[in-house]
Each structure stands twice: as C-alpha cells, then as structure tokens.
Protein backbone atom coordinates (compact mmCIF):
# COMPACT_ATOMS: atom_id res chain seq x y z
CA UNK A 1 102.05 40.24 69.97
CA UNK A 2 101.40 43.99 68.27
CA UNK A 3 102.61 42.27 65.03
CA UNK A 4 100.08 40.05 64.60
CA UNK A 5 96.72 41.82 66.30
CA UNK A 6 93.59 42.70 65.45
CA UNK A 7 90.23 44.57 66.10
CA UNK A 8 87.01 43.39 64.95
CA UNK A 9 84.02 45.75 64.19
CA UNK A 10 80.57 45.69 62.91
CA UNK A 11 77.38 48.08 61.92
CA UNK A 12 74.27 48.49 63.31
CA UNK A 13 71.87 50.55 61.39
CA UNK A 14 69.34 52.24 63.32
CA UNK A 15 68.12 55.27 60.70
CA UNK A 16 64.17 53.95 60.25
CA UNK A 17 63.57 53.61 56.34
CA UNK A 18 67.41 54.27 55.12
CA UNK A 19 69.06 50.85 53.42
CA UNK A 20 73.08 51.42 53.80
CA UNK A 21 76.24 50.27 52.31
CA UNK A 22 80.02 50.43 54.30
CA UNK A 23 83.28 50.66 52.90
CA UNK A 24 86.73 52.15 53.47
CA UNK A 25 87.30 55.42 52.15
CA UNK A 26 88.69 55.14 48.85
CA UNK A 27 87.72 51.45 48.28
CA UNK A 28 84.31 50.07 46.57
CA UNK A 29 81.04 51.48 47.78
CA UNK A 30 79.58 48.25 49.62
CA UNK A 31 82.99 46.97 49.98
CA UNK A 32 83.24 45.79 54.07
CA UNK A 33 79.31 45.93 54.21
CA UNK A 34 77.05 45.60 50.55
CA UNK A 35 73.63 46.10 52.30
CA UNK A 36 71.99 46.83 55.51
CA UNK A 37 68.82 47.75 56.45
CA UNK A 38 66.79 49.35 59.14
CA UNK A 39 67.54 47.26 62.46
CA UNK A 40 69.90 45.20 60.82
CA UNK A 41 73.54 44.13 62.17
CA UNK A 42 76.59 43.58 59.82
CA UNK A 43 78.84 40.64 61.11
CA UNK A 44 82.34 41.19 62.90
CA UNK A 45 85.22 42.15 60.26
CA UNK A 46 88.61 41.89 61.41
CA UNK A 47 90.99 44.65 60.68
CA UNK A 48 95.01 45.04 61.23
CA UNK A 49 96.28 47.02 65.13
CA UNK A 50 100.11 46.90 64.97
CA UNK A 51 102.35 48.97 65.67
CA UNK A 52 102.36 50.86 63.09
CA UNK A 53 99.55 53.13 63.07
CA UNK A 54 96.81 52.65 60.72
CA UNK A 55 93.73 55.07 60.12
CA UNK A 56 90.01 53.21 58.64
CA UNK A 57 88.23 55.78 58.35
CA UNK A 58 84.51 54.10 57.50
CA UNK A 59 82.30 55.59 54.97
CA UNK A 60 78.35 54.96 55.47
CA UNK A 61 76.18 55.41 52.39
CA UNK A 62 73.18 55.85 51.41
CA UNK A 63 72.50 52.44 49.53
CA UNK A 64 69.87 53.46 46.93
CA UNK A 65 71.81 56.88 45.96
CA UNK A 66 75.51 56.05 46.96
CA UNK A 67 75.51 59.46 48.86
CA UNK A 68 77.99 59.77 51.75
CA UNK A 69 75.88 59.92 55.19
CA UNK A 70 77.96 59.70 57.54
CA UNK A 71 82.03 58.52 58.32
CA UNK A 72 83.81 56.92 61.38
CA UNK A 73 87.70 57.09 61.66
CA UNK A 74 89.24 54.60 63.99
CA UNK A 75 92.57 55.85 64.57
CA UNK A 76 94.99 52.44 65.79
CA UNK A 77 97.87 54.18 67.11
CA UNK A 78 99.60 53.64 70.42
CA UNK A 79 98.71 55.96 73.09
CA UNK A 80 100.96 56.83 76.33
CA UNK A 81 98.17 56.74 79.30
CA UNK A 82 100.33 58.00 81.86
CA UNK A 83 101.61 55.01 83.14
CA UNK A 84 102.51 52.81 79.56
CA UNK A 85 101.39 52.41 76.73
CA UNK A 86 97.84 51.09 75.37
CA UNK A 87 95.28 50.93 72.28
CA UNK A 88 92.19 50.42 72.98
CA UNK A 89 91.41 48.81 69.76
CA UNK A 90 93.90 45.67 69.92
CA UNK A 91 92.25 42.66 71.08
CA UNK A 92 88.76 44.54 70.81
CA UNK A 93 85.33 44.07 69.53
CA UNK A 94 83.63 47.46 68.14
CA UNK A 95 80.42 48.51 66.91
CA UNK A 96 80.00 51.32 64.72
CA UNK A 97 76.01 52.58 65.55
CA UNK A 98 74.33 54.63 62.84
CA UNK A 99 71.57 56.29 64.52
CA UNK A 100 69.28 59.81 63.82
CA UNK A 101 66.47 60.65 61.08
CA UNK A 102 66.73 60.08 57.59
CA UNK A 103 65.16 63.04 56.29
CA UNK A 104 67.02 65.54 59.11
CA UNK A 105 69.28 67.05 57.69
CA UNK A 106 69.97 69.65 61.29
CA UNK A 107 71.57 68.00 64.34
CA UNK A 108 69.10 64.98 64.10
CA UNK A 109 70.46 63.96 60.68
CA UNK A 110 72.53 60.51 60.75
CA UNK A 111 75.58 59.98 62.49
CA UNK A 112 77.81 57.47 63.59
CA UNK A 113 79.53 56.74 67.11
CA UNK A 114 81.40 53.36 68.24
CA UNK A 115 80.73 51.42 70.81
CA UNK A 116 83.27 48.99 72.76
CA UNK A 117 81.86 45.17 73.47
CA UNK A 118 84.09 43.88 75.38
C-alpha cells in the first residue's frame, strides 16, 4: 500500500582520510549518520514513500569542521513511465556513495551518487 511504504538507504564513504557526518537538511549535523570513516558503511535507515511526495535532500559533512561536502536529494514522487505509474524508491534499498579526493577541490573533489540494491 503507498500509505504505508518505505525506502531504506545507507552511506558508504569512500573519500581516503575524510571522517563524515549525515543528516537531513535542516536537522542536526550527525543526525541520520553521527560518524563515518574512510571505507566505512552506515546501516539501512528507513524513510517515508507515499503518495504524497516527499523531498530528503541528504547533507554530507565534513565531521571534524561541520563543513557541507557534498548533498543528495531523493525526490519520492510518483512518476508516469508511459505505461502507469511507478517510484523507484518504494519498496527499495539505496546507497548513497561518497567518493573523490579530499583535498580536490576541481571535478575530483567529493561527491555523492546513489546506487539501487535491489
């Protein structure tokens, strides 16, 4: 039932020497995720997909200095794929990859991407 679904995701930090912390924009800096090191995976956290649409936007940061290094938006709304209508996050597991160089601060600087595991 879309009243009662969810999507689960998680971090995987992949920046070599860079400790992070995760939260929701506009909640508590270390809020879904306190701390997470260098090769380290955060465990599955379960957010709301109904239908009503709900952006999370995620908000990686720098653990040490609190400074924003990168952000993920996971937009849940209902999409019309031609022949109905899907989400690709209901029912899902995610994984939100931080990858790049810590001290790059060009195209090679940190970023985030997500990655289905279905």
């Amino acid at each position: 039932s879309v009243t009662d679904s969810t999507a689960s995701f998680r971090v995987v930090n992949l920046v070599k020497g860079l400790t992070v912390s995760v939260n929701l924009q506009g909640k508590a800096a270390g809020s879904e995720v306190a701390s997470l090191g260098y090769k380290s995976i955060s465990g599955f956290n379960n957010y709301d997909v109904k239908l009503a649409p709900v952006l999370y936007v995620f908000e990686i940061r720098d653990k040490l200095t609190g400074d924003l290094i990168s952000t993920q938006t996971i937009d849940t709304q209902d999409r019309d794929i031609g022949y109905g209508i899907s989400n690709v996050y209901r029912f899902r597991n995610f994984t939100i990859i931080l990858f790049g160089d810590k001290n790059d601060t060009g195209a090679g600087a940190p970023r985030s991407v997500v990655m289905s595991n279905n």
